[in-house]
Protein backbone atom coordinates (compact mmCIF):
# COMPACT_ATOMS: atom_id res chain seq x y z
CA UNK A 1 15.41 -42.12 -18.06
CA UNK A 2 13.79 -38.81 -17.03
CA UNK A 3 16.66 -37.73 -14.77
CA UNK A 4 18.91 -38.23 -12.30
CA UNK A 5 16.45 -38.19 -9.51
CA UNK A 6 14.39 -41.05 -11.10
CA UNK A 7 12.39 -43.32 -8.63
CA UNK A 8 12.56 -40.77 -5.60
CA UNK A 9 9.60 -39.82 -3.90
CA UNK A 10 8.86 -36.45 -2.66
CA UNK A 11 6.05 -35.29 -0.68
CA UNK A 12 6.44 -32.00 -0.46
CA UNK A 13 4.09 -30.24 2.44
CA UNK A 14 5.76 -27.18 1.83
CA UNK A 15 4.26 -23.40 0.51
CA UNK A 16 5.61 -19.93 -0.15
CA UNK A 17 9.07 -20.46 -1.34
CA UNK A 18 12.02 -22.44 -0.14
CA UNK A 19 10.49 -25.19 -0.17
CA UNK A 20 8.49 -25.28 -3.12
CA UNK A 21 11.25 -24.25 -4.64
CA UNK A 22 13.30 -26.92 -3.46
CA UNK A 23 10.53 -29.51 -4.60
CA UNK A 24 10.89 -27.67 -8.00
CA UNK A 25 14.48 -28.45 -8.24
CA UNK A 26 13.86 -31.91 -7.53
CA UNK A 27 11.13 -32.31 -9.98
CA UNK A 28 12.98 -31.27 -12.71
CA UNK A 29 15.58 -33.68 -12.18
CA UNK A 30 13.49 -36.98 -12.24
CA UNK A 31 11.64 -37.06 -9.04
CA UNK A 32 7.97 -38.07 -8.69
CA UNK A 33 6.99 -35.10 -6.80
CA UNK A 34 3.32 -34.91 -5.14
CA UNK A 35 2.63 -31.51 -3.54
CA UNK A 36 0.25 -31.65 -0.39
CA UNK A 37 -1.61 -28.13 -0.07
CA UNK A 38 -4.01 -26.98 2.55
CA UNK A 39 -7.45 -26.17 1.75
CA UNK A 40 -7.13 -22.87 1.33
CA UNK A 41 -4.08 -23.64 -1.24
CA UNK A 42 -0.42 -22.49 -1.32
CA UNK A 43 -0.60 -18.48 -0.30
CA UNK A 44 1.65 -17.76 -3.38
CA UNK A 45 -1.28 -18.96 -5.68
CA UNK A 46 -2.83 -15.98 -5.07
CA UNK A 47 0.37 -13.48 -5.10
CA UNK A 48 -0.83 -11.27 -7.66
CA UNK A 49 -1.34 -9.96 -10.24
CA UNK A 50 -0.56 -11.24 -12.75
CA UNK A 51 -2.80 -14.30 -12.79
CA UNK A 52 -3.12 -17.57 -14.92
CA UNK A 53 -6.88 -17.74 -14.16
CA UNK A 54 -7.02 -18.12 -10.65
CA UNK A 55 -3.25 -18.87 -9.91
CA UNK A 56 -0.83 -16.27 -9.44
CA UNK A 57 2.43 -16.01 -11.48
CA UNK A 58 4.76 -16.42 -8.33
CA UNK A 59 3.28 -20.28 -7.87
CA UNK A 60 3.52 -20.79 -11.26
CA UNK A 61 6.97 -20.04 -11.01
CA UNK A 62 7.82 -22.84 -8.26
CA UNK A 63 5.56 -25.91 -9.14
CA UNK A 64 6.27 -27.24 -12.41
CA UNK A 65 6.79 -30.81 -12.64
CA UNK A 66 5.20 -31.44 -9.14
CA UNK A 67 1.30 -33.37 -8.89
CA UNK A 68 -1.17 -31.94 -6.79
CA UNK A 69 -3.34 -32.81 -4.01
CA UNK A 70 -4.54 -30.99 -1.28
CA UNK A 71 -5.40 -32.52 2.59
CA UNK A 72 -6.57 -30.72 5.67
CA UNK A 73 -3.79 -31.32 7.74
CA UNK A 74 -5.33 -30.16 10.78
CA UNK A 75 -8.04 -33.13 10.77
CA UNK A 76 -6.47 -36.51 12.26
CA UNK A 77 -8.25 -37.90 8.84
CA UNK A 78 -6.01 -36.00 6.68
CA UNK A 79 -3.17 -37.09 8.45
CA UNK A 80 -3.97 -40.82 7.90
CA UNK A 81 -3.69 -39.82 4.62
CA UNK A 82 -0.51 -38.25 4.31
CA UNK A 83 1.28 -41.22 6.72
CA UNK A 84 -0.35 -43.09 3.62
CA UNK A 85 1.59 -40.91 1.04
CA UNK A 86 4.91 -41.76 2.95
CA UNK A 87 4.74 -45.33 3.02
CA UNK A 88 6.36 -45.04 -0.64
CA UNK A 89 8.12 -41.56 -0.01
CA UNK A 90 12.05 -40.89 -0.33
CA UNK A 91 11.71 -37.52 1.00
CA UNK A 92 9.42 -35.20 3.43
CA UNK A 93 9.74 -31.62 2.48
CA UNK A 94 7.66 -29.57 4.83
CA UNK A 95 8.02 -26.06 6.38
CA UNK A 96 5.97 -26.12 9.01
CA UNK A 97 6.52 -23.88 12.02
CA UNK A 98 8.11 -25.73 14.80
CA UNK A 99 6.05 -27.53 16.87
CA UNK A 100 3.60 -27.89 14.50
CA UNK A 101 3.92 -31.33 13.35
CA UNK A 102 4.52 -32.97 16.35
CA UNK A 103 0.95 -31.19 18.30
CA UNK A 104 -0.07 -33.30 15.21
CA UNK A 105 1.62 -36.55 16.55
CA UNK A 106 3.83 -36.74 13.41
CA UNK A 107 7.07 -34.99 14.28
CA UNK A 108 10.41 -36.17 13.33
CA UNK A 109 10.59 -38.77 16.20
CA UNK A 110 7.30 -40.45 15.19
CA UNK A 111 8.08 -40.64 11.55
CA UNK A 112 11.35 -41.82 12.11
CA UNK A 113 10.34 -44.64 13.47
CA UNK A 114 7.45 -45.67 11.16
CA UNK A 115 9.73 -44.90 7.88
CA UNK A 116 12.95 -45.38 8.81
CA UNK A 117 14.38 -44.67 5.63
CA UNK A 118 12.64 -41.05 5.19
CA UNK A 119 14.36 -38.26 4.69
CA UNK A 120 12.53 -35.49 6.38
CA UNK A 121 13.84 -32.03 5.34
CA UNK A 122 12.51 -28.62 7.33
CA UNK A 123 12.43 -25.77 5.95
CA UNK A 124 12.49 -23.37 8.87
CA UNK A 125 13.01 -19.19 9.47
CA UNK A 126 15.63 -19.87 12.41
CA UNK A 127 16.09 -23.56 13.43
CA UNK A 128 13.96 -25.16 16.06
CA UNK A 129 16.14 -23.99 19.21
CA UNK A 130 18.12 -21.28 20.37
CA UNK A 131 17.27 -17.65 21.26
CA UNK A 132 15.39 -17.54 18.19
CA UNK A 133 14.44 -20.78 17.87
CA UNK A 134 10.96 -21.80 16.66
CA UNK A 135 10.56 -18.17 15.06
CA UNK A 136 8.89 -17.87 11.76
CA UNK A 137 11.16 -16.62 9.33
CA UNK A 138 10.70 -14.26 6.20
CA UNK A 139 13.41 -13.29 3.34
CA UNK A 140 12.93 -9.52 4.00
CA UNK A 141 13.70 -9.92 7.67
CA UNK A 142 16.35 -11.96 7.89
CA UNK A 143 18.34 -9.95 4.86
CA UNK A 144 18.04 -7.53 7.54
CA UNK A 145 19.04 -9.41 10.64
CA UNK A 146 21.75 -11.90 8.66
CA UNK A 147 23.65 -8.32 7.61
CA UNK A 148 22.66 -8.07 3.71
CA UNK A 149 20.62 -5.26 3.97
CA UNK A 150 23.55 -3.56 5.78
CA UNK A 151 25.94 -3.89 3.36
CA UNK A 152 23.50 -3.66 0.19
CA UNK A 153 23.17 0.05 -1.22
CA UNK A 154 24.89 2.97 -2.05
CA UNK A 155 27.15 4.23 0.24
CA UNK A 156 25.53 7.68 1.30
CA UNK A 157 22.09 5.77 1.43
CA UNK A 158 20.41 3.65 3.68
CA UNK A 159 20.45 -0.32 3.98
CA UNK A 160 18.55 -1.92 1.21
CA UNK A 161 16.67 -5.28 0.71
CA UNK A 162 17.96 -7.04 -2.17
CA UNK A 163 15.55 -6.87 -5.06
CA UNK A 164 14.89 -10.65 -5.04
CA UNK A 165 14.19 -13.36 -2.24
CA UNK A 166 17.94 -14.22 -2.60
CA UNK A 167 17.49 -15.98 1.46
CA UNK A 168 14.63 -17.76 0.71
CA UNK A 169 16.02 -19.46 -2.56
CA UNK A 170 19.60 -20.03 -1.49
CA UNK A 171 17.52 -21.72 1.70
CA UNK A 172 15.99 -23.77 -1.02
CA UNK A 173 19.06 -24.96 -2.73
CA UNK A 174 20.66 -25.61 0.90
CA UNK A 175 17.46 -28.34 1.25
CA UNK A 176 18.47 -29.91 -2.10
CA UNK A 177 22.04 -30.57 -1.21
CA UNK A 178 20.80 -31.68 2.36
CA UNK A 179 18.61 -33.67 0.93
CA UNK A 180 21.29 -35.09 -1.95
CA UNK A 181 23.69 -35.73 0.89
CA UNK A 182 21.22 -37.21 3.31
CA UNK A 183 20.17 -39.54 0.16
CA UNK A 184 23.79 -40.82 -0.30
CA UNK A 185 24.55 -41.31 3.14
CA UNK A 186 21.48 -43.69 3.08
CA UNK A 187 22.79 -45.63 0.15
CA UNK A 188 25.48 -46.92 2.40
CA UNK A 189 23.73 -46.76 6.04
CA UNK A 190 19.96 -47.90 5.20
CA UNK A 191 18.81 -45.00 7.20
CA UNK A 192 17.36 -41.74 6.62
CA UNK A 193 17.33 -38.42 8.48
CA UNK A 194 16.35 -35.21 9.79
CA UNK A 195 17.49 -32.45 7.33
CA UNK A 196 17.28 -28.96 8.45
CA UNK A 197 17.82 -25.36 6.22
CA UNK A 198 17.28 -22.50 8.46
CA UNK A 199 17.13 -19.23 6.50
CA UNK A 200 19.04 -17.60 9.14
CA UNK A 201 22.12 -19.70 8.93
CA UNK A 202 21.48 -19.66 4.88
CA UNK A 203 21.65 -15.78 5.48
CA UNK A 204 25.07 -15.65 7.56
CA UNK A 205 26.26 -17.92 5.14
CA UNK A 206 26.16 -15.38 2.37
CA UNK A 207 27.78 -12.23 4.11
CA UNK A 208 31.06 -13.60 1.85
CA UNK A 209 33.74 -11.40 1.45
CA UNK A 210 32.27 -9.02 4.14
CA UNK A 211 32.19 -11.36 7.11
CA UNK A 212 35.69 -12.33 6.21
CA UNK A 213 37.19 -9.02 6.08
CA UNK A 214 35.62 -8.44 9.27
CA UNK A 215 36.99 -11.21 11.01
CA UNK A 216 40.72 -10.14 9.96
CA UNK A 217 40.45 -6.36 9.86
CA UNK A 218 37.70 -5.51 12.68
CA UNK A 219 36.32 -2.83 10.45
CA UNK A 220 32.80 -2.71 9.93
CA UNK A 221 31.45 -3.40 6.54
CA UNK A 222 30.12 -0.75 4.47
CA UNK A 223 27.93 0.09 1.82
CA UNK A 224 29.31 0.58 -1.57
CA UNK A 225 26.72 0.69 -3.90
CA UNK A 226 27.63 -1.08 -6.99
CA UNK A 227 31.17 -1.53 -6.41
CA UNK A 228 33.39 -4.32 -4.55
CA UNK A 229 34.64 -3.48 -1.56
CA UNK A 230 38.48 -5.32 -2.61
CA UNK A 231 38.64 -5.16 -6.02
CA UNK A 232 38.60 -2.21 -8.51
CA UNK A 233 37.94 -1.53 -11.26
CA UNK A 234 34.69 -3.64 -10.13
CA UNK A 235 31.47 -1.61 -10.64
CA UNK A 236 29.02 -0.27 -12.95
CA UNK A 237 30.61 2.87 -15.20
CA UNK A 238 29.26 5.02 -18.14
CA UNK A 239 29.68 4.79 -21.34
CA UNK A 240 28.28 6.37 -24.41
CA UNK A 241 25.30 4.63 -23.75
CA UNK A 242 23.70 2.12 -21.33
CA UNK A 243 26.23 1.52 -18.01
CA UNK A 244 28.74 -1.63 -18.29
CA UNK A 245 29.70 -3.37 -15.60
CA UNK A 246 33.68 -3.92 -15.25
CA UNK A 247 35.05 -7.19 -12.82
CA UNK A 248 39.03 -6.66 -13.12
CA UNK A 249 40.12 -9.54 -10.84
CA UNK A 250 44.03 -8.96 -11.72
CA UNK A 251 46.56 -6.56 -12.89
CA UNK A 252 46.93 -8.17 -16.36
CA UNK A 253 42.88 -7.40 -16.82
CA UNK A 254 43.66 -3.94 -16.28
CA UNK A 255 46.34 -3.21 -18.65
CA UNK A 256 44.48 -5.42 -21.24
CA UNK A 257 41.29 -2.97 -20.09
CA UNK A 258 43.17 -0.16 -20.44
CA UNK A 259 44.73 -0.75 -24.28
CA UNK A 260 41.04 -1.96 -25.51
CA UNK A 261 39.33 1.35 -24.75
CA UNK A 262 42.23 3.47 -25.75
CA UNK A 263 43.74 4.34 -22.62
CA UNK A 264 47.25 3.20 -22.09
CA UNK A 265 48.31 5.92 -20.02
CA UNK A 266 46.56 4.40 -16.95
CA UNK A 267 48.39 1.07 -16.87
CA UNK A 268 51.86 3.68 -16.26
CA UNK A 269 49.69 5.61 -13.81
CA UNK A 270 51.61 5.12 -10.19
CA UNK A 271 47.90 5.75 -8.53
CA UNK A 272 46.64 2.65 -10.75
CA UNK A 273 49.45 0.34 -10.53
CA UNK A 274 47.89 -2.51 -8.33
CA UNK A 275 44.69 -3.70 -6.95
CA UNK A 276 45.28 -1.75 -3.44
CA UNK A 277 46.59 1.48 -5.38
CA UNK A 278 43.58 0.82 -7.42
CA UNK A 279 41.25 0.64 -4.64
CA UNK A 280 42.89 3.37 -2.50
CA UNK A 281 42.23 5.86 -5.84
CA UNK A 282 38.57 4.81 -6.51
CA UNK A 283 37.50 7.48 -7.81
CA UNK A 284 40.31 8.86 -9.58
CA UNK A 285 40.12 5.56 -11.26
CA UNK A 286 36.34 6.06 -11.90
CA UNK A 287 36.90 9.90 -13.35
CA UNK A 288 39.63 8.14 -15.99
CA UNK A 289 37.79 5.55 -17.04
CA UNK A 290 34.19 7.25 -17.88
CA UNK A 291 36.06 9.55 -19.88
CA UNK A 292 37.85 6.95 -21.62
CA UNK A 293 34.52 4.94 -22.15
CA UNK A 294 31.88 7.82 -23.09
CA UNK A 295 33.33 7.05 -26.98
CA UNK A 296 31.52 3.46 -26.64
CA UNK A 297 28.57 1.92 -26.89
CA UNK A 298 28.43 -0.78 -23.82
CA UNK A 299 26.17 -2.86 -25.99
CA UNK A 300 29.51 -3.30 -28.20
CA UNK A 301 32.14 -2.65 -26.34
CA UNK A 302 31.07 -5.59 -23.66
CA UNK A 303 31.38 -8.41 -26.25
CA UNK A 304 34.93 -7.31 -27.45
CA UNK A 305 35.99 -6.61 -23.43
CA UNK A 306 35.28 -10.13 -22.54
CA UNK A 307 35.81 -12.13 -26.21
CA UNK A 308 40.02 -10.93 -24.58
CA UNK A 309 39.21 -11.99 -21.56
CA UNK A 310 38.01 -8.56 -19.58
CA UNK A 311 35.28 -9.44 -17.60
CA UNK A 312 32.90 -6.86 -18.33
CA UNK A 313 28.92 -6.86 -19.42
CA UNK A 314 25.97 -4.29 -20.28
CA UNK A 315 23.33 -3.72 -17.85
CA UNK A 316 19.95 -5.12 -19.19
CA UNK A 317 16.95 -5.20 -17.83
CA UNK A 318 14.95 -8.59 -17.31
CA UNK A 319 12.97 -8.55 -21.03
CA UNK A 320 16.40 -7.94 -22.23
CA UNK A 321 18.18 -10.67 -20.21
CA UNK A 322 15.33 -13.24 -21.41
CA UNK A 323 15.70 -12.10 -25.19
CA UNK A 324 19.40 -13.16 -25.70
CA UNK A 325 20.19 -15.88 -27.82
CA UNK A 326 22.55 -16.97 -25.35
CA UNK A 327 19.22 -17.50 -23.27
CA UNK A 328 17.51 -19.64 -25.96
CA UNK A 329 20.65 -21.75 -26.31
CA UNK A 330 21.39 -22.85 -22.60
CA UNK A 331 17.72 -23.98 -22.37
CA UNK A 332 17.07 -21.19 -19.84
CA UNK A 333 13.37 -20.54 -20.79
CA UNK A 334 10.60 -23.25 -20.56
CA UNK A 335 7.78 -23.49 -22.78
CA UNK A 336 4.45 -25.63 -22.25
CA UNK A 337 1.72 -24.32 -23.61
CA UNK A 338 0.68 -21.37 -21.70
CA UNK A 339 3.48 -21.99 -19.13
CA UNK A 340 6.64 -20.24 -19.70
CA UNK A 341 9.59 -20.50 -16.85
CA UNK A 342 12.65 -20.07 -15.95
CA UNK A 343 14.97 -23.45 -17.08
CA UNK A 344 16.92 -25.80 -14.60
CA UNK A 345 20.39 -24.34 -14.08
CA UNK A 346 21.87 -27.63 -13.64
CA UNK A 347 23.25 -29.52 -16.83
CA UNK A 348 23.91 -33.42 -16.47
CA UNK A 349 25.79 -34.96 -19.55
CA UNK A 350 22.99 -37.61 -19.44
CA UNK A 351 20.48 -38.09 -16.95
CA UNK A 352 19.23 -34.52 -18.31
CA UNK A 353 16.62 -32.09 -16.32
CA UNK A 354 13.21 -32.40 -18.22
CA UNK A 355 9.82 -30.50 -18.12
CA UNK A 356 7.46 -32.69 -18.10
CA UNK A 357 4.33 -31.12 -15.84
CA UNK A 358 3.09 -27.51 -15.84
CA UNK A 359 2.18 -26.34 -12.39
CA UNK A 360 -0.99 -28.31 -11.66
CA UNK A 361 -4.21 -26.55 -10.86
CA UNK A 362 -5.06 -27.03 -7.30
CA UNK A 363 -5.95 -30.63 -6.52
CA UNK A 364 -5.65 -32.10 -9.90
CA UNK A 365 -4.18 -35.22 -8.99
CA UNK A 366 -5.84 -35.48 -6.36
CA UNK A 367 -8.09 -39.33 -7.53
CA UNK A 368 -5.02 -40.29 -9.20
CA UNK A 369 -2.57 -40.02 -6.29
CA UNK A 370 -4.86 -41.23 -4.03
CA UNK A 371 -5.63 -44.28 -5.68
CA UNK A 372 -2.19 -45.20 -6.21
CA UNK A 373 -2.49 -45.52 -2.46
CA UNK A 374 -4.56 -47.72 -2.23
CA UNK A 375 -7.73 -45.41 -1.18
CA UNK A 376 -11.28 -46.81 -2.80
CA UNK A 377 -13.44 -44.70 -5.34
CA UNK A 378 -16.06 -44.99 -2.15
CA UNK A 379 -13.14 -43.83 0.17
CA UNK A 380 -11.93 -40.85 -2.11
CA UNK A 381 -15.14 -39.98 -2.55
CA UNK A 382 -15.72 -39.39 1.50
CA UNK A 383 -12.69 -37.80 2.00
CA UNK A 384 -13.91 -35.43 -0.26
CA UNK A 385 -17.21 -34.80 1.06
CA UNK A 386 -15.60 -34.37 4.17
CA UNK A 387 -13.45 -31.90 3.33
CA UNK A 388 -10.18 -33.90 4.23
CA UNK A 389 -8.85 -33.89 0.18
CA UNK A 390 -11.43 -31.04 -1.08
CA UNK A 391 -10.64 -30.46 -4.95
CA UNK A 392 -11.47 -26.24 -4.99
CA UNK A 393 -10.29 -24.02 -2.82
CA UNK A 394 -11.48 -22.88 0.00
């Protein structure tokens, strides 16, 4: 068994992100994932430097394990191919802007009825109705109009994108569990769906604890930088050397903080006493503790915080990160060949993730796939003459 996702089709029509990435997640969990890209290729291939050859390090890291063919959509030809493709396909991942598919004659309604047991999962920017609806979306944009940007920064700066597409990959995971859920529900019905991930509502959904505090308190959000806005000690702080990051979640942290770095005094401090003490003293806390922590090394001291249960960890930087043995152990980089990438997060007991496919080149699999559907060497070979499955980019 190659995983849990064994014997589930995916054609994923999808490019850029959320849904490649999605596609991704499948693929490494057992599913026989064929990625459909237009002629001129997924845009990410070419989202560099740096480069594998002619494929840019972004699409290499959202394609493993995935096949590759590549159809122009836009040709009524191409599209006999791809209602070909789902005649044995679980899944239809596909991010096209609304609209799109169905001035094509194969929207939801049309598929539904041919494959009634598709799922069809959209990746979309803001859902296909409403004020916004039928918008393209795009992770900078809607950190800023879902509120992250707002409360992302330091407090006397300005609203700041977070330094990863954090919307556009939550979006992605939202289409796996859609997917997962529209899956089960077909175990028992018979019937598939329509599975939507918007990255606006994926953007909302992530304003947690600040859209909560401003349902019950009314007060605007603010920016505080690298500290939580109900919990302290909970930031970055000096030390002797690199800054460690402190998460005291309770009382008993802080006292057990306080002994380990030689600074009993603070637990008896009235200003320090509890969380909201804590909080209303920030930076009386803040002074205390630096002093108290410029004798350590946070490379050291981190280990021995949170070996007694402190939460606390050293600030590394991404080669750093990637370099501990921790890393190594939970199976967090992949190797093959010249590939390396970033490991499946999820860990089954037995029906294990795998790596089993490098991102393909454009069009590699293009005869193969195609003949598994049926499609003559005569056939394959017009379709590519035509320009309906071309094999280089154009």
């Amino acid at each position: 068994m190659t995983g849990a996702l064994e014997g589930i089709r995916v054609i994923d029509v999808s490019r850029i992100l959320g849904g490649p990435f999605a596609g991704q997640v499948l693929g490494d969990h057992g599913a026989d994932v064929i990625k459909v890209e237009p002629p001129a290729g997924d845009d990410t291939r070419t989202w560099g430097p740096p480069f594998q050859g002619d494929t840019a390090s972004y699409f290499l890291g959202l394609n493993r394990n995935k096949r590759a063919i590549a159809l122009d959509l836009s040709k009524p030809e191409g599209r006999e191919v791809l209602l070909r493709l789902l005649e044995e396909a679980d899944v239809l991942l596909e991010n096209y802007k609304t609209g799109t598919l169905e001035a094509w004659g194969i929207g939801h309604d049309v598929l539904s009825k041919r494959f009634p047991r598709l799922i069809h999962c959209c990746v979309t920017g803001f859902g296909a109705d409403g004020p916004y609806g039928g918008l393209s979306g795009y992770d900078a944009v809607l950190q800023a109009m879902g509120g992250l940007m707002s409360v992302n920064g330091d407090a006397d700066g300005g609203p700041t994108r977070i330094g990863l597409p954090v919307v556009d990959m939550v979006t992605g995971l939202n289409a796996v569990i859609g997917i997962m859920m529209a899956l089960h529900e077909r175990a028992c019905s018979g019937k598939g769906q329509f599975v939507e991930a918007a990255l606006f509502d994926t953007s909302l959904s992530l304003l947690h604890p600040h859209a909560a505090n401003y349902f019950l308190s009314g007060k605007l959000p603010q920016r505080s930088g690298n500290s939580h806005p109900n919990i302290a000690p909970y930031s970055t702080y000096a030390t002797g050397s690199r800054p460690i990051y402190l998460a005291i979640g309770n009382d008993g942290q802080f006292r057990k903080l306080c002994q380990l770095i030689g600074a009993p005094a603070l637990m008896d401090d009235p200003r320090f006493t509890s969380n909201a003490d804590r909080l209303s003293h920030r930076d009386d806390l803040r002074r205390e503790l630096e002093t108290a922590l410029a004798g350590f090394q946070a490379e050291e001291l981190a280990p021995r915080l949170i070996s007694a249960g402190v939460p606390a960890g050293p600030v590394l930087d991404v080669a750093e990160t990637l370099a501990l043995p921790h890393t190594g152990h939970r199976g967090m980089i992949v190797q093959k060949g010249d590939y390396h990438g970033l490991g499946a997060p999820i860990k089954l007991s037995r029906a294990t993730a795998s790596y089993r496919t490098a991102p393909p080149e454009f069009a590699a699999d293009t005869d193969d796939i195609l003949r598994e559907h049926g499609f003559s060497d005569q056939q394959i070979a017009d379709l590519r003459e035509t320009g309906v499955a071309p094999t280089s980019r154009t």
